[in-house]
Protein backbone atom coordinates (compact mmCIF):
# COMPACT_ATOMS: atom_id res chain seq x y z
CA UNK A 1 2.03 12.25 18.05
CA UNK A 2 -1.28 10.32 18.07
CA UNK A 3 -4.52 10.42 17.05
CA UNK A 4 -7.51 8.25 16.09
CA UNK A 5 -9.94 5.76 17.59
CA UNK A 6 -8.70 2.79 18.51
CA UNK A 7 -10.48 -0.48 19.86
CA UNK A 8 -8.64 -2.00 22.25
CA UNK A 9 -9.24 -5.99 22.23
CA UNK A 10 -7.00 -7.45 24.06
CA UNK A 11 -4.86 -10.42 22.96
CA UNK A 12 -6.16 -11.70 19.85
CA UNK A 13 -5.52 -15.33 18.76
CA UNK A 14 -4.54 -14.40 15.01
CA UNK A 15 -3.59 -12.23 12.57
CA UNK A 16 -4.58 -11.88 9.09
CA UNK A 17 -2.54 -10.07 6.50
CA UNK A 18 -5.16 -8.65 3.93
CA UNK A 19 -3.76 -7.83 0.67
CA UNK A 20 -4.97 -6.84 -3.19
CA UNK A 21 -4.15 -10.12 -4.81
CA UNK A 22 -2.98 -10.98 -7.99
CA UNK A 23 -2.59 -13.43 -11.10
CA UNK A 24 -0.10 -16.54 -10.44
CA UNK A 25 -0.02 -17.71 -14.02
CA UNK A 26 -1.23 -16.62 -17.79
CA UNK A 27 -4.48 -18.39 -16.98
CA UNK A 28 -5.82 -16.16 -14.30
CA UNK A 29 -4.57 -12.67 -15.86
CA UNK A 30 -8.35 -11.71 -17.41
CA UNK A 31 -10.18 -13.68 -14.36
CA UNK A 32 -7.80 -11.53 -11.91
CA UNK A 33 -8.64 -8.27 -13.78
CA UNK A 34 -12.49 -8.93 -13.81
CA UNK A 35 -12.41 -9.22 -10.64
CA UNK A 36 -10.26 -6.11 -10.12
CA UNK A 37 -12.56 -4.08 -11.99
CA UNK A 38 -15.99 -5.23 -11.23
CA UNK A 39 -18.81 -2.81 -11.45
CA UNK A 40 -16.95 -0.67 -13.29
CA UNK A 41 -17.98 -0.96 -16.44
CA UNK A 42 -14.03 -1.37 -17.96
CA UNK A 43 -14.34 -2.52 -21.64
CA UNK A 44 -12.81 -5.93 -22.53
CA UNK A 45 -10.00 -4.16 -24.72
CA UNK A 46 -8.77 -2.23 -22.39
CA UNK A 47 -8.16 -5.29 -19.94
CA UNK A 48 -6.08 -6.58 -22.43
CA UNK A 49 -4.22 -4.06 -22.63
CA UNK A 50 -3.31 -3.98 -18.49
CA UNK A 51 -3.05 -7.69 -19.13
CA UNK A 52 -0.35 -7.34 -21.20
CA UNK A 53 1.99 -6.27 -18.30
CA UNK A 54 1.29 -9.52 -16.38
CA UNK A 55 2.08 -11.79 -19.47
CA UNK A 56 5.36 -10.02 -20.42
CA UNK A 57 6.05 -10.84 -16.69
CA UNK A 58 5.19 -14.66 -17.04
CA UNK A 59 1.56 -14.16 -16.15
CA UNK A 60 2.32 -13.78 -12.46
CA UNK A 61 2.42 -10.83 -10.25
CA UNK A 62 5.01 -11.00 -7.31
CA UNK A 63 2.23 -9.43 -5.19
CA UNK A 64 1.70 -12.85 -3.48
CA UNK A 65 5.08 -13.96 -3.18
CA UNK A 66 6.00 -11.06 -1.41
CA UNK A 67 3.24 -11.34 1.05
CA UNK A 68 4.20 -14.37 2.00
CA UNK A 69 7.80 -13.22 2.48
CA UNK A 70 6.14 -10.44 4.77
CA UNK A 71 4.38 -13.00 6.59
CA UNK A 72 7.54 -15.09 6.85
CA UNK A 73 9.16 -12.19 8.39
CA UNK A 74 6.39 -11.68 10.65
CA UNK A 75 6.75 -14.95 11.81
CA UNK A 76 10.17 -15.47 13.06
CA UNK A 77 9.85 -11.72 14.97
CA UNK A 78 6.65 -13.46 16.45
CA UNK A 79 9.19 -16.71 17.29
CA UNK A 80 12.10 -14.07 18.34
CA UNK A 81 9.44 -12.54 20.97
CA UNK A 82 8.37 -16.13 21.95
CA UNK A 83 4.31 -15.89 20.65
CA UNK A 84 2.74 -18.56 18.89
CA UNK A 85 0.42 -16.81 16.81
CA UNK A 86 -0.93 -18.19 14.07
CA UNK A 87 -0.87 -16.01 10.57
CA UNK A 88 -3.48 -16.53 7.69
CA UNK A 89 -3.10 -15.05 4.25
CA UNK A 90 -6.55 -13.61 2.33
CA UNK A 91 -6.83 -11.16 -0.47
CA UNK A 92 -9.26 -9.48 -2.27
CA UNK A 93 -8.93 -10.19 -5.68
CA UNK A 94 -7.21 -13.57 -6.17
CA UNK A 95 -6.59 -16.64 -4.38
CA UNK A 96 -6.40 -16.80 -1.49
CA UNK A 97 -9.69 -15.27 -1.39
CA UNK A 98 -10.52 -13.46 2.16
CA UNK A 99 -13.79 -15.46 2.01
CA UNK A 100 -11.69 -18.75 2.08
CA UNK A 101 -9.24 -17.49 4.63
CA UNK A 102 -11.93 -16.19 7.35
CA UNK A 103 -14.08 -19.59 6.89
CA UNK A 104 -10.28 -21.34 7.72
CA UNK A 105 -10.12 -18.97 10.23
CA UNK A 106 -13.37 -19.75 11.55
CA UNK A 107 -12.25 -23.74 11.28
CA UNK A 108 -9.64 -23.42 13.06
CA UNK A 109 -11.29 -22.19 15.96
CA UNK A 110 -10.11 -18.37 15.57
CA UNK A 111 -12.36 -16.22 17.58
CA UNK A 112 -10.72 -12.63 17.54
CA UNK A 113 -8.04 -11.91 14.82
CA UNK A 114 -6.39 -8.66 14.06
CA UNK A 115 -5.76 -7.65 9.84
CA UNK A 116 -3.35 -5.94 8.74
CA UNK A 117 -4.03 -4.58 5.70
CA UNK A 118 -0.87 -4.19 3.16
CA UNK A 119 -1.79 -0.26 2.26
CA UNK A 120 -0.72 2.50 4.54
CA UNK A 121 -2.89 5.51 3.78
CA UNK A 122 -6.40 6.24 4.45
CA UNK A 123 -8.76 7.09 1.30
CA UNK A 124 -11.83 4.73 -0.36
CA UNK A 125 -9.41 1.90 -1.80
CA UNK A 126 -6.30 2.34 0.39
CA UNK A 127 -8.70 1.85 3.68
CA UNK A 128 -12.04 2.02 3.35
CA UNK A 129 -12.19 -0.92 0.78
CA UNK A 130 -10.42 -3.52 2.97
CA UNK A 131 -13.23 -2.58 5.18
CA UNK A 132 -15.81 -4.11 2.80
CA UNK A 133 -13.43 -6.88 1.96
CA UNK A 134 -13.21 -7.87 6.26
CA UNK A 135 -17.44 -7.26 6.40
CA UNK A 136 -17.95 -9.08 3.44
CA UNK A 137 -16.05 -12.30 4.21
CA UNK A 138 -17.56 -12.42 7.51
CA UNK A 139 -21.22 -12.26 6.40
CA UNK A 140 -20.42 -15.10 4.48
CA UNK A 141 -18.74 -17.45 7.25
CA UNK A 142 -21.16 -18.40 9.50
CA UNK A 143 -19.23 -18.13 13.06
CA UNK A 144 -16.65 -15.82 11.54
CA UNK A 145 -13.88 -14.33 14.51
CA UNK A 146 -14.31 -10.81 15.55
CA UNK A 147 -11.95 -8.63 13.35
CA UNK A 148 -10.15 -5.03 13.99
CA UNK A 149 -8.04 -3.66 11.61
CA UNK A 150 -4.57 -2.31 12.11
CA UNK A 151 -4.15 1.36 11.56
CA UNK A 152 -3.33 3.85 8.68
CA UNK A 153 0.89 3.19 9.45
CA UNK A 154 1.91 6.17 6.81
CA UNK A 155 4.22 7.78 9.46
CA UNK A 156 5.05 5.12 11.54
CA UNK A 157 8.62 5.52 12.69
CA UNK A 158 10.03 1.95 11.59
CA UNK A 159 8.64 3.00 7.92
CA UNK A 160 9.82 6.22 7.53
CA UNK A 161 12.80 4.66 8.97
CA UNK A 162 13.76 2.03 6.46
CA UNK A 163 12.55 4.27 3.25
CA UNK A 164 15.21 6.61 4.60
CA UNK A 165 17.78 4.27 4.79
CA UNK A 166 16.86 2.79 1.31
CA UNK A 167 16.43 6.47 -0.03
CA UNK A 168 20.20 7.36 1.32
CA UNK A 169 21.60 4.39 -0.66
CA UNK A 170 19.89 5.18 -4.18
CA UNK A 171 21.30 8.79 -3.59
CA UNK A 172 24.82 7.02 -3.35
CA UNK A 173 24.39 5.11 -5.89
CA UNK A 174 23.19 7.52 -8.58
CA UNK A 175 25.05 10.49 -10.22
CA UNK A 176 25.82 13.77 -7.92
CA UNK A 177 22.66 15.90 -7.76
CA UNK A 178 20.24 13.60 -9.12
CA UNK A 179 16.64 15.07 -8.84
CA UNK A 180 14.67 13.31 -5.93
CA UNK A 181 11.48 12.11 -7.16
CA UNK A 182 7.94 10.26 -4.54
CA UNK A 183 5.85 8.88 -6.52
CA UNK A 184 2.52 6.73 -5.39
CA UNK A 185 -0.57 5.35 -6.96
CA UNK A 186 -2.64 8.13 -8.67
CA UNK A 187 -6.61 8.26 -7.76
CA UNK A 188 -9.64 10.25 -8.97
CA UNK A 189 -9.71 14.00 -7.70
CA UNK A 190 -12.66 13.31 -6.67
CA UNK A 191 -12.50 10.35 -4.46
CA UNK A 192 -9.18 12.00 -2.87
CA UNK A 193 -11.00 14.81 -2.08
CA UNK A 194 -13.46 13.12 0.78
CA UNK A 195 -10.72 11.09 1.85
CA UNK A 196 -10.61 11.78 5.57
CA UNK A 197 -13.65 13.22 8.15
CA UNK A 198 -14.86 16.49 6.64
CA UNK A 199 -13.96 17.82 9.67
CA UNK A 200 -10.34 17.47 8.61
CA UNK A 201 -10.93 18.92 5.40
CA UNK A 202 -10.72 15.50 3.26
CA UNK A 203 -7.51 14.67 1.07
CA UNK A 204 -6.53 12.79 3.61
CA UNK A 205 -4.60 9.80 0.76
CA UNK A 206 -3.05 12.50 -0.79
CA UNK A 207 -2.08 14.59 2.43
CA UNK A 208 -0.67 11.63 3.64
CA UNK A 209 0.98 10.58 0.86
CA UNK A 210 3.06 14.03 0.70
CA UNK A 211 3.72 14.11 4.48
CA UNK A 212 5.70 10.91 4.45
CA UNK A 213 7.51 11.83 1.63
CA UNK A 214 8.60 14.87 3.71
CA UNK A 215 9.27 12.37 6.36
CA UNK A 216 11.36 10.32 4.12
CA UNK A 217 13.08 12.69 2.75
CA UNK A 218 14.20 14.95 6.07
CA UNK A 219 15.30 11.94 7.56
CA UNK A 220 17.55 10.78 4.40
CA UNK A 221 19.07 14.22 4.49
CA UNK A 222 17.62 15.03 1.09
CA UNK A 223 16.98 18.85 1.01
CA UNK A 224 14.55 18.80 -1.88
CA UNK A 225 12.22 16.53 -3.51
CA UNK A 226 9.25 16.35 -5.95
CA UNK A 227 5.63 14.05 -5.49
CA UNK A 228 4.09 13.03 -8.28
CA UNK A 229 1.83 10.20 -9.30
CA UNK A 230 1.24 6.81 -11.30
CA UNK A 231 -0.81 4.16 -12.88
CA UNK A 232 -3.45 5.91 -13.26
CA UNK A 233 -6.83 3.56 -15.10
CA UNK A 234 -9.49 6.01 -15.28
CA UNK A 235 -10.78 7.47 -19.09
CA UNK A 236 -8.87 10.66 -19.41
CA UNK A 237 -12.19 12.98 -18.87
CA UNK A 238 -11.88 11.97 -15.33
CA UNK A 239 -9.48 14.32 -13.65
CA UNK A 240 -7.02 12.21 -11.34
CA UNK A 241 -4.07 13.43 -9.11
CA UNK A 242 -0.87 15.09 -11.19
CA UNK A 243 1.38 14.92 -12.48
CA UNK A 244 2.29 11.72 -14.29
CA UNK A 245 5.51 10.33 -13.22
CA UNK A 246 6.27 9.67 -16.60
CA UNK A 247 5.37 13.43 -17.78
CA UNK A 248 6.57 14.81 -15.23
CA UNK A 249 10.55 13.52 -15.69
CA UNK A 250 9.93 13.85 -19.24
CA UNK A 251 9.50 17.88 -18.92
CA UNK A 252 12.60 18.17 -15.90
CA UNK A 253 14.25 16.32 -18.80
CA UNK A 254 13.27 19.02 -21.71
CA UNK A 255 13.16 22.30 -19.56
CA UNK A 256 15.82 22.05 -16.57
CA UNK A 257 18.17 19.59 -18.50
CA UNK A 258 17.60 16.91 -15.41
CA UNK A 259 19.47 13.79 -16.90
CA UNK A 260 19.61 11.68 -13.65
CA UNK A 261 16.70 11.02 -11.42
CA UNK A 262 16.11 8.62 -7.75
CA UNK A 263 12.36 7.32 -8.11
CA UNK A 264 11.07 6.33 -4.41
CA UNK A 265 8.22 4.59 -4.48
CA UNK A 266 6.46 6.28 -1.33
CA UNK A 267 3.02 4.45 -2.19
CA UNK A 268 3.92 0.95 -2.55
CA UNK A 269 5.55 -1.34 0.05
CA UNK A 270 6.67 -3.88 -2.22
CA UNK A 271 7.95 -4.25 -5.87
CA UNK A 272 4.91 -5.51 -7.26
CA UNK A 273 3.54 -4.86 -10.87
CA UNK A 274 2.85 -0.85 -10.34
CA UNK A 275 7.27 -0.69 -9.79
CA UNK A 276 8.67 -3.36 -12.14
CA UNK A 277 6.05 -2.85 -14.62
CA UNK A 278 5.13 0.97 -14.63
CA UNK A 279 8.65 2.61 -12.80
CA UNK A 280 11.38 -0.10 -13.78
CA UNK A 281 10.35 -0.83 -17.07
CA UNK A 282 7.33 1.98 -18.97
CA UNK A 283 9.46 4.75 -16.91
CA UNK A 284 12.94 4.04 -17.43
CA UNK A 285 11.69 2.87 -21.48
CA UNK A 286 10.52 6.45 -22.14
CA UNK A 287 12.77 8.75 -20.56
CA UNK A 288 15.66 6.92 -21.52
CA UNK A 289 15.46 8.56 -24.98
CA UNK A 290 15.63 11.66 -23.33
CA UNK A 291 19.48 10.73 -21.89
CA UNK A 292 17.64 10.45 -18.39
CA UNK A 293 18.66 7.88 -16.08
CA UNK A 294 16.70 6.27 -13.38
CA UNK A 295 17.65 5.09 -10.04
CA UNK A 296 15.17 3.80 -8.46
CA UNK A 297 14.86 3.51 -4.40
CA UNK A 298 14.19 0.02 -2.69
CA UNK A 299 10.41 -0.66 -1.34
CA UNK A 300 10.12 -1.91 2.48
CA UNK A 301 8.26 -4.81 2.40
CA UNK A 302 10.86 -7.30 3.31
CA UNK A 303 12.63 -5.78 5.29
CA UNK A 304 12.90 -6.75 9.10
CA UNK A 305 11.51 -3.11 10.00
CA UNK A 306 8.52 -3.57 8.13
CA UNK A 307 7.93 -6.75 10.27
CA UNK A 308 8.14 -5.01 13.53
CA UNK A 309 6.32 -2.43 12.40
CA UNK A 310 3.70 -5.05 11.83
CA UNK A 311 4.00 -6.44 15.26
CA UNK A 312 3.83 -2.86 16.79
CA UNK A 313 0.41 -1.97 15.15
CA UNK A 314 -0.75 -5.46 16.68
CA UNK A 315 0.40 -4.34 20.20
CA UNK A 316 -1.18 -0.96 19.60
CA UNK A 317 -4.95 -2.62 18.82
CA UNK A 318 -4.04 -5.44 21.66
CA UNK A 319 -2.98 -2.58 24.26
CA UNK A 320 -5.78 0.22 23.28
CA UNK A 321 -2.70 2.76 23.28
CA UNK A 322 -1.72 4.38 20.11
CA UNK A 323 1.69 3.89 19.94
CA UNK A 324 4.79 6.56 18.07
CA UNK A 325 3.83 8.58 15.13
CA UNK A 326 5.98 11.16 13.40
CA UNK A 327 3.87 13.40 11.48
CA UNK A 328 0.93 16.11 11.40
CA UNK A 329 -1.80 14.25 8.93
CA UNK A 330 -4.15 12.12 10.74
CA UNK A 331 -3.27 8.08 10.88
CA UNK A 332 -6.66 6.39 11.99
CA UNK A 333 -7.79 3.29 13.51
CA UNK A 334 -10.81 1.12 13.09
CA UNK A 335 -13.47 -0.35 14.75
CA UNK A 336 -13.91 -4.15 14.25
CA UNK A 337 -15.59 -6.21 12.63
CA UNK A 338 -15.35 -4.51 8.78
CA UNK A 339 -17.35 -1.15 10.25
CA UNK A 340 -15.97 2.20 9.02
CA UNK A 341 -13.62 4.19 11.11
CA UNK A 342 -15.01 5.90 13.97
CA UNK A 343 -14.40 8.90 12.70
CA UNK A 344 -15.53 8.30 9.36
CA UNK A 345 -11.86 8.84 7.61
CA UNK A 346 -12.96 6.25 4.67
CA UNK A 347 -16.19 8.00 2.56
CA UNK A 348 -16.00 7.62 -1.08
């Protein structure tokens, strides 16, 4: 299936994976969040309160790390296909800053790149934020390369694929029957809701979100599952997507006696803070009172899939052909240089 505008560049001379960012020791936990949360108007106390999650993890997020293990991985396919193409690292939060990255870029004599950014859905701050982050950096470089961005890769077949295969295992490995449960980062009703080109109806993080669960699930051969949501920041008079993974176990646990549940983390591809932190460690704390035990599914990232998935967005934008896609919710493409989607599939 395809769908989408893509731009068509021809070989580019780089790629740049584009990623959140986060703290690498005690030091730059309030800096990090600051910068996470500008504009927002997030009292100091309850950044302390997040920051406690980084500091009971050493002050560091394995966001980075991971990254670079991506980009590792990326690498050697790049060597195993013969390309010398260089890959840069930028984020938008913490070092490396995208600003720094793009004026290296620009240094190094880079004039078209490719990003991939390390989200797969559409939506304000899964897409249309790394948008901003590409535009910004390059009115600040004087010189900067042309960029496009890699597309929305929600249902791309190598991801579906290894979730699957990760999904099959946790079944294994947890009791017989053991309630299969998505869950992926919560966001404000509102701001899911013109996610996607009216045209389309909006939703499109959320539709998204539940249509490769489906995938994931049909293809593990798991006849039943449940999406809910997590980490949710906003003040509680803000209505944001439900239910709470937590809450949501928590009553399977009190009204259908569920005592053994496989978590898959459909909204993250790595085990950054938002797994170890808020599945691994809040989830499996609370409901573990309640005789429920968690399994919880592997996340992509390092896997050698995910790496040729990677490469096979790149041909896609290098080729101007949209390559496979498995399911029915749009996945779109962008035009370069940090504009908005074509088709307008990032409004607030």
């Amino acid at each position: 299936m395809t769908d989408g505008a893509l731009d068509g560049t021809g070989p580019v001379d780089a790629l740049l994976v584009l990623s959140f960012g986060g703290p690498e020791g005690q030091d730059d936990v309030i800096p990090f969040l600051e910068n996470v949360t500008r504009g927002r108007g997030i009292p100091a106390e309850r950044l302390e309160e997040v920051a406690t999650h980084y500091r009971q993890l050493g002050g560091r997020s394995p966001i980075n790390d991971l990254n670079r293990e991506i980009i590792a991985n990326v690498e050697a396919e790049l060597a195993r296909r013969g390309r010398a193409l260089p890959v840069y690292f930028g984020n938008r939060n913490w070092t490396p800053m995208i600003e720094e990255t793009v004026r290296q870029m620009t240094a190094d004599g880079v004039r078209n790149a490719a990003v991939f950014a390390t989200s797969a859905w559409g939506g304000y701050s899964g897409c249309a934020q790394y948008q901003e982050d590409i535009a910004r950096a390059r009115e600040q470089v004087r010189g900067a390369p042309t960029m496009v961005r890699l597309r929305q890769f929600y249902d791309h077949p190598l991801f579906i694929e290894r979730f699957a295969s990760d999904l099959r295992a946790a079944v294994a490995s947890a009791s017989p029957g053991a309630r299969v449960i998505f869950t992926a980062h919560s966001v404000p009703e509102s701001a899911d809701a013109v996610a996607g080109p009216p045209t389309l109806g909006g939703h499109l993080y959320s539709r998204q979100v539940a249509e490769a669960s489906r995938l994931v699930a049909e293809a593990a051969g798991v006849e039943e599952h449940d999406l809910v949501w997590q980490s949710r920041s906003g003040p509680p008079s803000v209505p944001w997507l439900e239910p709470d993974v937590v809450d949501h176990v928590s009553e399977l646990a009190g009204t259908q006696d569920v005592r053994d549940v496989v978590i898959v983390p459909i909204g993250f591809i790595s085990d950054h803070v938002e797994v170890i932190w808020d599945l691994d460690t809040e989830l499996v704390d609370e409901v573990r009172e309640l005789g429920v035990t968690v399994t919880r599914c592997a996340t992509p990232g390092p896997s050698p899939e995910f790496a040729r998935m990677v490469l096979q967005l790149l041909d896609e934008v290098e080729s101007g052909v949209n390559g496979d896609r498995l399911g029915d919710v749009p996945a779109l493409g962008c035009n370069r240089d940090g504009a908005r989607c074509a088709v307008g599939c990032c409004s607030r």
